[in-house]
Protein backbone atom coordinates (compact mmCIF):
# COMPACT_ATOMS: atom_id res chain seq x y z
CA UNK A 1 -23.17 -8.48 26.21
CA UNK A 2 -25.99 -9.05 28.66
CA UNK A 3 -25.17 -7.35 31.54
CA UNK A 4 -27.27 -5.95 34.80
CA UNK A 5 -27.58 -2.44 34.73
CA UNK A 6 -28.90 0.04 37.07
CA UNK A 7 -32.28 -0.42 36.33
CA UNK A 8 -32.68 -3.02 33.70
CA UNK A 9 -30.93 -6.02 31.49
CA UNK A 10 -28.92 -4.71 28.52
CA UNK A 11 -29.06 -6.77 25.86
CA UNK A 12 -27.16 -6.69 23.26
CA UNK A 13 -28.54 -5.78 19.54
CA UNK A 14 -26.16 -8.04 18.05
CA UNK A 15 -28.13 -11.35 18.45
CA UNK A 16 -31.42 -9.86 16.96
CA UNK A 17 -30.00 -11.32 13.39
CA UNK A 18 -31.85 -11.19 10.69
CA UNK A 19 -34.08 -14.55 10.62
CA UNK A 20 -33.17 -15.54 14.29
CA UNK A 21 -32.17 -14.46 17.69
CA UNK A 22 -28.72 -16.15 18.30
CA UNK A 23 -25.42 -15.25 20.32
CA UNK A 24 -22.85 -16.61 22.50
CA UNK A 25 -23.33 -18.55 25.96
CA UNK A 26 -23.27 -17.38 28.55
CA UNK A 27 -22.41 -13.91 27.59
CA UNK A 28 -24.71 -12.93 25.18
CA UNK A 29 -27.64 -15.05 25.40
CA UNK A 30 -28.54 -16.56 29.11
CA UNK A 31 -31.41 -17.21 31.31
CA UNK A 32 -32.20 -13.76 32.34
CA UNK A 33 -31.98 -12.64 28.59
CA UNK A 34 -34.20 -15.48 27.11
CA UNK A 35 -36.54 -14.08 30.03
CA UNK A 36 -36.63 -11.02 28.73
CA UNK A 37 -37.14 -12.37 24.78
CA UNK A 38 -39.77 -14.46 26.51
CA UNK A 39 -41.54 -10.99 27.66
CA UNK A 40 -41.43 -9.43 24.04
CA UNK A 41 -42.52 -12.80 22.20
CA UNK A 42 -45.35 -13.23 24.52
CA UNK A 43 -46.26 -9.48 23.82
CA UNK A 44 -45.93 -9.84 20.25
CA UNK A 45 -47.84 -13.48 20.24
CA UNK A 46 -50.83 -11.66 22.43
CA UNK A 47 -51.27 -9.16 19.83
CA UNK A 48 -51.28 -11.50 16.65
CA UNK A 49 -53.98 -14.83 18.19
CA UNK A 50 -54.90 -16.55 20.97
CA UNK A 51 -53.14 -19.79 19.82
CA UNK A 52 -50.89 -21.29 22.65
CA UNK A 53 -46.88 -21.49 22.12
CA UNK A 54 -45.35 -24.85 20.80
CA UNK A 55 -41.67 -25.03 22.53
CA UNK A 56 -39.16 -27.08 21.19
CA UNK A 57 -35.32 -27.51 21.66
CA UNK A 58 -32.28 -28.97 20.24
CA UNK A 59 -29.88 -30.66 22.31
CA UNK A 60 -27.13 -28.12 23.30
CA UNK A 61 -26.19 -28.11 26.90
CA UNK A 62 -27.55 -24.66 27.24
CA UNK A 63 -30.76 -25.17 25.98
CA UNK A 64 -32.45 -26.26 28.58
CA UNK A 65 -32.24 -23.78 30.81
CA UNK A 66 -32.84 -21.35 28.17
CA UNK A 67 -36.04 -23.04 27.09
CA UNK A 68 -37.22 -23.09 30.90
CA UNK A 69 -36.47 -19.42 30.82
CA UNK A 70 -38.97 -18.67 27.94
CA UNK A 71 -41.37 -20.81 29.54
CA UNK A 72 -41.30 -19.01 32.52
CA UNK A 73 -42.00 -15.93 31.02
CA UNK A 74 -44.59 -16.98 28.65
CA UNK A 75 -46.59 -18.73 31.29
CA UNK A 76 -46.15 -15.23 33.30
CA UNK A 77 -48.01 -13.37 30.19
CA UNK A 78 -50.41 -15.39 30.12
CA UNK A 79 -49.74 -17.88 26.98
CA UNK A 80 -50.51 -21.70 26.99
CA UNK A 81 -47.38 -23.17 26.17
CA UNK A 82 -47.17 -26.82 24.55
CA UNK A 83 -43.56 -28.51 25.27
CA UNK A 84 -42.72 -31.19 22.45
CA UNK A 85 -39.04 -31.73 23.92
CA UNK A 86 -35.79 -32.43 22.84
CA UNK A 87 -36.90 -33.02 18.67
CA UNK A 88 -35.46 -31.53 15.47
CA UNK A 89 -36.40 -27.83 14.33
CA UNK A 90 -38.44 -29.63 11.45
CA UNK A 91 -40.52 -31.46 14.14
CA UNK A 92 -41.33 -27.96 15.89
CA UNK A 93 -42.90 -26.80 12.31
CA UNK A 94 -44.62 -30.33 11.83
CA UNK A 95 -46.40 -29.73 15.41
CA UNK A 96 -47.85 -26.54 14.08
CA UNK A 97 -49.36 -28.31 11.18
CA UNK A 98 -50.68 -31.68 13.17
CA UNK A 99 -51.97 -29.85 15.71
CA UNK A 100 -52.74 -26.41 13.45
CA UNK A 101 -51.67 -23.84 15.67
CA UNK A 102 -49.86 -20.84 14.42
CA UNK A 103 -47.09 -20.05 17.46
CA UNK A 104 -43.65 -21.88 17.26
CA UNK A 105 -40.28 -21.40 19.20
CA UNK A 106 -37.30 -24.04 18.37
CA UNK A 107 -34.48 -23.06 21.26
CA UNK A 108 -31.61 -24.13 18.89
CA UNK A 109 -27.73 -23.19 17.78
CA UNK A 110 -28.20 -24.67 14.63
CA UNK A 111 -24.71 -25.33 12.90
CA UNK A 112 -22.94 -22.58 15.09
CA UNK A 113 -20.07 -23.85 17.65
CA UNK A 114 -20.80 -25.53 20.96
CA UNK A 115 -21.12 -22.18 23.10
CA UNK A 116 -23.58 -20.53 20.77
CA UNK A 117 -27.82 -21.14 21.32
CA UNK A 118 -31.06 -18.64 20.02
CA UNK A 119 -34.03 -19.06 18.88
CA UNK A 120 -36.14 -19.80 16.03
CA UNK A 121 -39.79 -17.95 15.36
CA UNK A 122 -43.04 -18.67 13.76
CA UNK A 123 -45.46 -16.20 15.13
CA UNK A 124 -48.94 -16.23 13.40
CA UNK A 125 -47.80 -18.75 10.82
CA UNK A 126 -44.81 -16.42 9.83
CA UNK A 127 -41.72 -17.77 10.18
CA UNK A 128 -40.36 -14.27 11.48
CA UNK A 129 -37.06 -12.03 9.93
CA UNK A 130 -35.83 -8.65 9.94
CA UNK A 131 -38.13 -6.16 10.94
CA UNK A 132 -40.40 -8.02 12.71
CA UNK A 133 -36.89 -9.79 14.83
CA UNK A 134 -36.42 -6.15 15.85
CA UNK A 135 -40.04 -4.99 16.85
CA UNK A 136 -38.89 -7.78 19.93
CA UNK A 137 -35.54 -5.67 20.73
CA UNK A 138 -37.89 -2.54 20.57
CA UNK A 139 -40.11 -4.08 23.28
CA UNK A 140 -37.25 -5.17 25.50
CA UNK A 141 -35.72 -1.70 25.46
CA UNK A 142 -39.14 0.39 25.81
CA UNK A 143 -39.90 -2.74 28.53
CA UNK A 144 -43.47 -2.55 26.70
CA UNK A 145 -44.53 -6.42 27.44
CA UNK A 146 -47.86 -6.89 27.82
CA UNK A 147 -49.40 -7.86 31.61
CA UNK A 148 -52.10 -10.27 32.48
CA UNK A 149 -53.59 -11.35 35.31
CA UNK A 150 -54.21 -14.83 34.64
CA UNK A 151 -51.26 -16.96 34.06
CA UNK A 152 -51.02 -19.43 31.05
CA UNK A 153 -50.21 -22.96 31.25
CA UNK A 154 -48.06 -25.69 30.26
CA UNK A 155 -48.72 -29.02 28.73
CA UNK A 156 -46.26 -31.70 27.51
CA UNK A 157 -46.87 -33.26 24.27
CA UNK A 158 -44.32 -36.54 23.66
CA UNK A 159 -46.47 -37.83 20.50
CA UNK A 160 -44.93 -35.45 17.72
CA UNK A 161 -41.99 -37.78 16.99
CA UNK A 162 -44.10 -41.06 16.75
CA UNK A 163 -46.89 -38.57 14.32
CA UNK A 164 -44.15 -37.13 12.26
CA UNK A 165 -42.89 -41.06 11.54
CA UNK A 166 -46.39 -41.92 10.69
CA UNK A 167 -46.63 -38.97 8.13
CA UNK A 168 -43.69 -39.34 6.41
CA UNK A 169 -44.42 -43.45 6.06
CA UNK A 170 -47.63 -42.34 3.93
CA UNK A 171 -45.91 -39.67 1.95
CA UNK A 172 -42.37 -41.34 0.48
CA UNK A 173 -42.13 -44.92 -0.62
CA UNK A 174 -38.63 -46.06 -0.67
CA UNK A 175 -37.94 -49.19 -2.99
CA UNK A 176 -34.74 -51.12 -2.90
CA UNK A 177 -32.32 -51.05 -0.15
CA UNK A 178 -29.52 -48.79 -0.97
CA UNK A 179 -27.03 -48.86 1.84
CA UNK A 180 -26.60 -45.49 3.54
CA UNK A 181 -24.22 -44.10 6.03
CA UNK A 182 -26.07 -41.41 8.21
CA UNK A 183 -23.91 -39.44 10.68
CA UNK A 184 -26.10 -37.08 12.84
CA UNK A 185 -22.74 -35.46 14.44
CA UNK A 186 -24.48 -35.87 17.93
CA UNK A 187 -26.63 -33.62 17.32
CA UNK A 188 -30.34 -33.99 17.92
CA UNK A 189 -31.20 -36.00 15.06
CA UNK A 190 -29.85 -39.47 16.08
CA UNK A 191 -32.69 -41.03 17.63
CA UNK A 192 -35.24 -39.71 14.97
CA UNK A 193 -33.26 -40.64 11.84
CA UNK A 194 -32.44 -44.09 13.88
CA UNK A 195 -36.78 -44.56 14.49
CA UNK A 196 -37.16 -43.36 10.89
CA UNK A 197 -34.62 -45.76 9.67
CA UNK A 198 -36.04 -49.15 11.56
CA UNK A 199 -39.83 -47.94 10.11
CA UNK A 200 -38.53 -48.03 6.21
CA UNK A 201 -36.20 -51.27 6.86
CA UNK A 202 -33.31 -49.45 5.66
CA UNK A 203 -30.28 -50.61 5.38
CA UNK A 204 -28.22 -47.76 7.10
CA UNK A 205 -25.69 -47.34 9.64
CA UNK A 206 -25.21 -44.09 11.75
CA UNK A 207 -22.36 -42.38 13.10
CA UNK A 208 -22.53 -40.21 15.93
CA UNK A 209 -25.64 -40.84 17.09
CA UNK A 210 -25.72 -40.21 20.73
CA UNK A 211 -27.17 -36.35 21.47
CA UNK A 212 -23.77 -34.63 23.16
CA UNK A 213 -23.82 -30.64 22.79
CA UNK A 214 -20.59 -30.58 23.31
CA UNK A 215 -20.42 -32.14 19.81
CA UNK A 216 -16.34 -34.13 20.69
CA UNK A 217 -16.08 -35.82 16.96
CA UNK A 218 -16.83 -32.32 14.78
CA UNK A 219 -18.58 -29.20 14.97
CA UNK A 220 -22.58 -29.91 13.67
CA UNK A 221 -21.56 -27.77 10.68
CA UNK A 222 -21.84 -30.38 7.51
CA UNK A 223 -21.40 -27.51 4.40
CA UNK A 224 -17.93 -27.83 5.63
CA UNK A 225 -15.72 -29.62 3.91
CA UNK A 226 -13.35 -30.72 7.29
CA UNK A 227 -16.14 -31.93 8.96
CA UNK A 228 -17.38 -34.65 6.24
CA UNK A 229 -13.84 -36.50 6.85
CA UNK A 230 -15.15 -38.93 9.09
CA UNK A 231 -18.38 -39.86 7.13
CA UNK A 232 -16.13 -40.32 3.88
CA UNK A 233 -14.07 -42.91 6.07
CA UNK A 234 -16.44 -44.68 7.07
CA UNK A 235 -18.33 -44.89 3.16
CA UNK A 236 -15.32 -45.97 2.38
CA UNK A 237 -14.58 -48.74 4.60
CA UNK A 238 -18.68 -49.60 4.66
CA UNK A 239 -18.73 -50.00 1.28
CA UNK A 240 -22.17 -48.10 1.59
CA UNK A 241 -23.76 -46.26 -1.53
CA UNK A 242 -24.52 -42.68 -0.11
CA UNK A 243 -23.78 -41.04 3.07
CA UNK A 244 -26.17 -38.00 4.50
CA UNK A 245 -24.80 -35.64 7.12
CA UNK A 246 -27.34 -33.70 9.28
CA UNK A 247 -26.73 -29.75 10.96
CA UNK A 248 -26.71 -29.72 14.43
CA UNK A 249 -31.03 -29.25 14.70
CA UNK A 250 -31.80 -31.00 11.31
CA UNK A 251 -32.99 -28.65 9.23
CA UNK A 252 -30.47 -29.38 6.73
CA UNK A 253 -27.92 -32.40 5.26
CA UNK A 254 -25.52 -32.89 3.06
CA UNK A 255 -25.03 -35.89 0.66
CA UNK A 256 -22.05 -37.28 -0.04
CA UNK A 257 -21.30 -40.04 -2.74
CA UNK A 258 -19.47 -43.28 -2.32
CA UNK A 259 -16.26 -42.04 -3.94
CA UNK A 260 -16.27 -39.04 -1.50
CA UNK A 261 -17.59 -36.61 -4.11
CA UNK A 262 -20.06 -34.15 -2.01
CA UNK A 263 -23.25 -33.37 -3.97
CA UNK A 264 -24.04 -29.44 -2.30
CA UNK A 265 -27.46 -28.47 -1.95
CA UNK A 266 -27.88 -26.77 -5.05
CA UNK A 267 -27.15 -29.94 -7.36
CA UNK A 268 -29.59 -31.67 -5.16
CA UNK A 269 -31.73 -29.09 -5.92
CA UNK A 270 -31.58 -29.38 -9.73
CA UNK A 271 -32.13 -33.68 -9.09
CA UNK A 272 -35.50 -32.79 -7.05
CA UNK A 273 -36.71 -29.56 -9.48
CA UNK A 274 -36.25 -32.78 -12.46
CA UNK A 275 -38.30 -34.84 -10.72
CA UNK A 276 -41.21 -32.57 -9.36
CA UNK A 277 -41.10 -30.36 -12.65
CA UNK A 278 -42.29 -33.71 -14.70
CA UNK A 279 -45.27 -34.01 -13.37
CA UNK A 280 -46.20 -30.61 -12.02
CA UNK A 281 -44.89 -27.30 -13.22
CA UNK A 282 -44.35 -24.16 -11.02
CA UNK A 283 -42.17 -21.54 -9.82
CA UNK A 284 -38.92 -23.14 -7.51
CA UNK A 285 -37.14 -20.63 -5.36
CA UNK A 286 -33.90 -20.37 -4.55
CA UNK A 287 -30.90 -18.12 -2.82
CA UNK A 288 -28.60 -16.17 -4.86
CA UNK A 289 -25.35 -18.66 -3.75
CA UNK A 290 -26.66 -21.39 -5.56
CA UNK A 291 -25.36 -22.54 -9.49
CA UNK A 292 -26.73 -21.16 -12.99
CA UNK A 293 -27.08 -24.62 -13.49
CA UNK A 294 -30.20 -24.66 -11.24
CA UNK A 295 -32.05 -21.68 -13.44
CA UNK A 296 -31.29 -23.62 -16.26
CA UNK A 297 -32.61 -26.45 -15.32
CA UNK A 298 -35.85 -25.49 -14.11
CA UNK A 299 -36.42 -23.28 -17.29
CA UNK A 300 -35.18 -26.39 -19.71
CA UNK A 301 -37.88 -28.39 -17.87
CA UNK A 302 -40.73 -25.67 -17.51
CA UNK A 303 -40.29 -24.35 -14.21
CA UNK A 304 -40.20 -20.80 -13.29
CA UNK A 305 -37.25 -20.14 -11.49
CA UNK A 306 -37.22 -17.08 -8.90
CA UNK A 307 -33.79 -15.90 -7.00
CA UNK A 308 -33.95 -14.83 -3.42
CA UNK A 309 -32.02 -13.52 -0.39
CA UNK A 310 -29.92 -16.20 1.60
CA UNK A 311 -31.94 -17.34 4.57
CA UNK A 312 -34.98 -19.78 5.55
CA UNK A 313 -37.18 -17.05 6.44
CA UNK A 314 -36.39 -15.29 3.31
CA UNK A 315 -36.58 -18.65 1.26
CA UNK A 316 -40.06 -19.43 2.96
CA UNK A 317 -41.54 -15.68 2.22
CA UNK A 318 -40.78 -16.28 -1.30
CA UNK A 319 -41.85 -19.48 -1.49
CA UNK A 320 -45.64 -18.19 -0.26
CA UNK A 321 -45.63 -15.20 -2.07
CA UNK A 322 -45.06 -17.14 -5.39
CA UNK A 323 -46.80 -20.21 -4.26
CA UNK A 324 -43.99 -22.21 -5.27
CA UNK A 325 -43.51 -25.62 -5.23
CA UNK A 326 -39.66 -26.36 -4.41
CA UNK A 327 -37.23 -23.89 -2.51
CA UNK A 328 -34.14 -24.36 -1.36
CA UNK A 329 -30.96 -22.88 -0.52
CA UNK A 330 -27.07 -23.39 -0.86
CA UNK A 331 -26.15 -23.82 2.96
CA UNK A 332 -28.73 -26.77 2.70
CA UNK A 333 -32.11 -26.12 3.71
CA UNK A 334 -34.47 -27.29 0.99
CA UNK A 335 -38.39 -26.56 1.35
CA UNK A 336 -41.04 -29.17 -0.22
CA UNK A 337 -44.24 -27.88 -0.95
CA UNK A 338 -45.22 -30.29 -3.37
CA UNK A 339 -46.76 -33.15 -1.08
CA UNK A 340 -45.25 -31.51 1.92
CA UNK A 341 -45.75 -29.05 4.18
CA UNK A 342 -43.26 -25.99 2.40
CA UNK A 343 -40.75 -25.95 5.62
CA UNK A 344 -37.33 -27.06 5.71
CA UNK A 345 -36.67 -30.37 6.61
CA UNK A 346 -33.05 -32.16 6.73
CA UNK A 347 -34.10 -35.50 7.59
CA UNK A 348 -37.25 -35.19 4.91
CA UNK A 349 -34.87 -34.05 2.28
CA UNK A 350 -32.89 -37.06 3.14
CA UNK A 351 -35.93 -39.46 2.42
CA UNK A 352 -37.25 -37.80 -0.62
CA UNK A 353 -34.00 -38.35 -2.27
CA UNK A 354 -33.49 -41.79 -1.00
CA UNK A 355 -36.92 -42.25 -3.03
CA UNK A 356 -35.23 -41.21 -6.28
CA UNK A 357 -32.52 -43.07 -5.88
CA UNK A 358 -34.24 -46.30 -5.20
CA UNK A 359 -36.07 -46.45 -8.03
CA UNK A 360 -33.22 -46.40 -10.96
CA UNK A 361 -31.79 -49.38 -11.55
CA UNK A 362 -28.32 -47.03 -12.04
CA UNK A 363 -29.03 -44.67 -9.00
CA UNK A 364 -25.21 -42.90 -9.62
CA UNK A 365 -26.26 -42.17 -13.13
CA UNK A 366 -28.36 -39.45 -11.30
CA UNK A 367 -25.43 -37.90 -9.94
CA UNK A 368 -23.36 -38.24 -13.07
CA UNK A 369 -25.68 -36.31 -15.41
CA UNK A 370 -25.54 -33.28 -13.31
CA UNK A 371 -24.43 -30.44 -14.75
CA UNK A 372 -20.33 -30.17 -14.39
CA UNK A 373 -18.60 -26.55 -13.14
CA UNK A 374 -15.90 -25.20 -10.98
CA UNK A 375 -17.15 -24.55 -8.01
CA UNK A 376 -16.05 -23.58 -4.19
CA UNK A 377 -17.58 -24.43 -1.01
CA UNK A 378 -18.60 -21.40 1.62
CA UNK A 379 -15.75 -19.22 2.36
CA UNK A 380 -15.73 -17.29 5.53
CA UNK A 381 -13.74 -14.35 6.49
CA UNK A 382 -13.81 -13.35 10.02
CA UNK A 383 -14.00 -9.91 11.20
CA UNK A 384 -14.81 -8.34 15.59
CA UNK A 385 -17.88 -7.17 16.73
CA UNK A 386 -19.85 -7.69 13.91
CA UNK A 387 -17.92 -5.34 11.51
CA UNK A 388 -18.09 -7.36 8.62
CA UNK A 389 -21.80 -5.17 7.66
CA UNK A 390 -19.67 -2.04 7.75
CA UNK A 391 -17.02 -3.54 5.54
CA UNK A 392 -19.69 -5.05 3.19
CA UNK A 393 -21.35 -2.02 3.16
CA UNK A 394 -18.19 -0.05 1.72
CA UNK A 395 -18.04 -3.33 -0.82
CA UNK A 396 -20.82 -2.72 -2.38
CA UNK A 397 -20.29 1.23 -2.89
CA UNK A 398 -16.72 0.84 -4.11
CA UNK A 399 -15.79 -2.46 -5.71
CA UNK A 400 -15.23 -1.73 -9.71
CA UNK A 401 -16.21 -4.90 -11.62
CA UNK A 402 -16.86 -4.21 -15.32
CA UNK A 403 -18.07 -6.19 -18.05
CA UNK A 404 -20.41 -8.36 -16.20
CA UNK A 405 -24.03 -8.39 -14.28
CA UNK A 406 -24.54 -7.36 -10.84
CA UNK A 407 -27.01 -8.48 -8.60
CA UNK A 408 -27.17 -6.55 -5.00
CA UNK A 409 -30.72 -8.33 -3.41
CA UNK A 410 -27.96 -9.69 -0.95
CA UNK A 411 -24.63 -8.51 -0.83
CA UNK A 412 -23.46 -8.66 -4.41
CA UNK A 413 -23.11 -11.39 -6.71
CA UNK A 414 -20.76 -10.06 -9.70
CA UNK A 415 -21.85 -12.64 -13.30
CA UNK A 416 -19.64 -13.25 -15.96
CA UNK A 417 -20.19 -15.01 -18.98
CA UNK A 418 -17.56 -17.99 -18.03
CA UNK A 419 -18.54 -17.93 -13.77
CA UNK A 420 -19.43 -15.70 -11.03
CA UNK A 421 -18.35 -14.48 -7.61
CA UNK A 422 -20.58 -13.86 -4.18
CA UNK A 423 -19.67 -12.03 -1.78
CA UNK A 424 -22.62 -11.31 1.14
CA UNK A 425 -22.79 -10.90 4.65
CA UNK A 426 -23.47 -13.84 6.95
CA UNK A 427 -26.34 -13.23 9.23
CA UNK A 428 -24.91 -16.49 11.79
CA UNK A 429 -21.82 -15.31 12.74
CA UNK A 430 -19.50 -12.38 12.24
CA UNK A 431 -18.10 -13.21 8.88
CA UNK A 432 -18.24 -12.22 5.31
CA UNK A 433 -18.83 -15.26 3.16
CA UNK A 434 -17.99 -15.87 -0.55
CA UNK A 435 -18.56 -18.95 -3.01
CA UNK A 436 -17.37 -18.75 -6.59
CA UNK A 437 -18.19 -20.61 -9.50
CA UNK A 438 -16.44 -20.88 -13.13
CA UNK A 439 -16.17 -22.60 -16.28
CA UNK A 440 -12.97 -24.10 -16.26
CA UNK A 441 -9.58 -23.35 -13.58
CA UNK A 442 -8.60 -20.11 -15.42
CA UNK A 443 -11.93 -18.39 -15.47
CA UNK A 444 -12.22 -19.02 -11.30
CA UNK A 445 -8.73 -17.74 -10.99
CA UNK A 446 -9.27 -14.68 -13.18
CA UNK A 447 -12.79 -14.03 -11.15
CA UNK A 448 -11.20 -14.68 -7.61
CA UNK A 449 -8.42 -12.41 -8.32
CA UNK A 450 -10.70 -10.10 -9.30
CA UNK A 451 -12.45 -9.97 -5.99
CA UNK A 452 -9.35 -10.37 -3.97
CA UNK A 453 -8.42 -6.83 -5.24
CA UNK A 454 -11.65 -5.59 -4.86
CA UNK A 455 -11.44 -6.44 -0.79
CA UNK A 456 -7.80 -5.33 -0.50
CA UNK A 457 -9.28 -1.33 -1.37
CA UNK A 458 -11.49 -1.24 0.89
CA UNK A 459 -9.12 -3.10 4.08
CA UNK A 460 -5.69 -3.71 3.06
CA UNK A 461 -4.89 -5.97 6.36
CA UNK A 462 -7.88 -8.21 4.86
CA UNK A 463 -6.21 -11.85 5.36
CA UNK A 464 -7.72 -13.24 2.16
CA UNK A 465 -7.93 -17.21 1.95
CA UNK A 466 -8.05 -17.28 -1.81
């Protein structure tokens, strides 16, 4: 809890997560603490280049102020700041690339509840995580922030939108005119994906388009289940081929078919590894939630496939350190590096698959030659105060699974021959999350039950939704 203490601001450790700053508003993350993150990031940017800042924010109602904050205390340090506005996080990484300069900050909640905002890095070209997400708490608790005489500046920049609808024109060509149902879920993507739309002559129709932080039809959160209702409603009564749901700052999406089936990140994945893989082998990355279908895929059609920790940051380390051409992730951020840039990009992903589509004459054929298994979406277990890293902590030294293959890069992920089980701390919010998948309805059960035990050793008040 930010608080004023004798001498200083206490911030709390708790929103120094492990690829982003993020916490509650007004209590944990405020104006006076987004100063004070200003102070370390401009003291951490100082030492790395002399690049100036690109600032970017999503449209929460907070994030204004919290973005003025940072610029304040940037321009204090001494750093040129750049302000692209009120864009998608994928916009804030395009800007770096257009107008090569290696500092980023995207003020953004992501998929997280109305009353949560952070912040997103790149610092040097590094989008940063962990250890380097802590050097900043260091700073602010040492109060070692660098001092300059001169102040910086600040410079609007309102071209990045038009530039980033130019780009993608010349990159993707979309054929026939499937009809698509967007819903943006107010968040900030509504007037991009609405601009992007008009430029391809889509035929498209989005819900929820106005920007409204207070997010009144559903929370911005579309790897839930509850909050794809409304979008299946209206596919329905639209008679529209596909729908796409966008996260609250458009860094990810969801695609849902016209019968209401929802195709998770991970199939999409194995549809886009198919398509790159023919024409251009290398290694694809990916984060230890996703299917065994995916491996198998990209070895059946020569890829190289390479698991990794849940998490952009962690997906885009990877992804550089094995030069790979495709990453992606379960909770829907998926990472082009083929004729792209290698960030992750929601309303991209949504145009490179409308491209697939749009050239088969059968485009749901696609969708029904995917590989067919029991699977779960996300399940999240609340626990206070952040408690579910001591619990997970215990899980991993006590649980007993035998017979099987255990992977611990990231919680632990417990393999069968017939299915596996996840289980792995989220880094977002205070919640263990799971995600199971099986060969058939008795295998899940059998592998379920076998972690519900497992959880009820180590807290035996555990309210277990499975």
């Amino acid at each position: 809890m930010a608080l004023r203490g004798k001498d200083r601001l206490l911030i709390s450790k708790d929103i120094f997560r492990a690829y982003d700053i993020r916490g509650k508003y007004p209590e944990e993350v405020n104006s006076d603490v987004f100063n004070q993150i200003g102070l370390a990031l401009a003291t951490k940017i100082s030492s790395k280049n002399s690049d100036p800042v690109i600032i970017c924010r999503d449209g929460r109602i907070s994030s204004k102020e919290l973005a003025d904050s940072l610029v304040d205390a940037l321009v204090k340090c001494g750093i040129r700041v750049i302000d692209i506005g009120e864009l998608p996080t994928p916009l804030m990484n395009f800007s770096l690339h257009k107008l090569r300069i290696k500092n980023g900050l995207m003020i953004t909640g992501s998929h997280n509840p109305k009353n949560y905002n952070g912040v997103k890095m790149v610092i040097d070209n590094l989008t940063i995580y962990g250890e380097h997400i802590q050097e900043l708490y260091n700073l602010i608790e040492k109060k070692e922030f660098v001092k300059k005489d001169k102040k910086g500046s600040y410079l609007k920049n309102t071209s990045i939108a038009n530039d980033y609808i130019q780009y993608v024109k010349e990159n993707i060509n979309i054929e026939n005119n499937l009809k698509v149902v967007i819903d943006c879920g107010n968040g900030i993507t509504g007037p991009l994906v609405n601009d992007i739309c008009e430029s391809f002559s889509l035929n498209y129709k989005i819900i929820n388009e106005s920007v409204d932080g207070n997010f009144p039809n559903h929370p911005p959160d579309p790897t839930n289940p509850d909050n794809l209702k409304q979008i299946k409603k209206v596919l329905q009564e639209s008679k529209a081929d596909i729908g796409i749901a966008f996260d609250g700052d458009g860094d990810r999406m969801i695609l849902v078919k016209n019968d209401g089936q929802i195709i998770w990140p991970d199939q999409l994945m194995i549809i886009f590894s198919n398509k790159i893989l023919k024409s251009q082998k290398g290694k694809i990355v990916f984060d230890i939630k996703c299917s065994k279908y995916l491996s198998d895929s990209i070895l059946k059609n020569g890829g190289d496939p390479i698991v990794s920790r849940t998490g952009h940051s962690f997906i885009k380390k990877s992804m550089a350190e094995n030069n790979a051409i495709l990453g992606g992730e379960m909770s829907g951020h998926i990472f082009f590096n083929d004729k792209w840039f290698g960030f992750d990009d929601g309303v991209y992903t949504f145009l490179r698959i409308m491209e697939i589509l749009s050239k088969e004459k059968e485009y749901n054929k696609i969708f029904d030659d995917l590989p067919q298994s029991m699977t779960t979406p996300e399940i999240a277990i609340e626990f206070k105060q952040n408690n579910h890293f001591t619990f997970m902590n215990k899980f991993v030294k006590l649980a007993e699974f035998d017979n099987c293959q255990k992977i611990d890069i990231d919680g632990l992920k417990v393999i069968y021959d017939d299915g596996w089980g996840l289980i792995r701390c989220s880094n977002t919010t205070s919640c263990v999350v799971l995600r199971f998948e099986a060969d058939n309805k008795n295998s899940m059960n059998r592998i379920k039950s076998k972690f519900r035990d497992a959880m009820l050793k180590i807290d035996k008040n555990l309210e277990i939704p499975f």
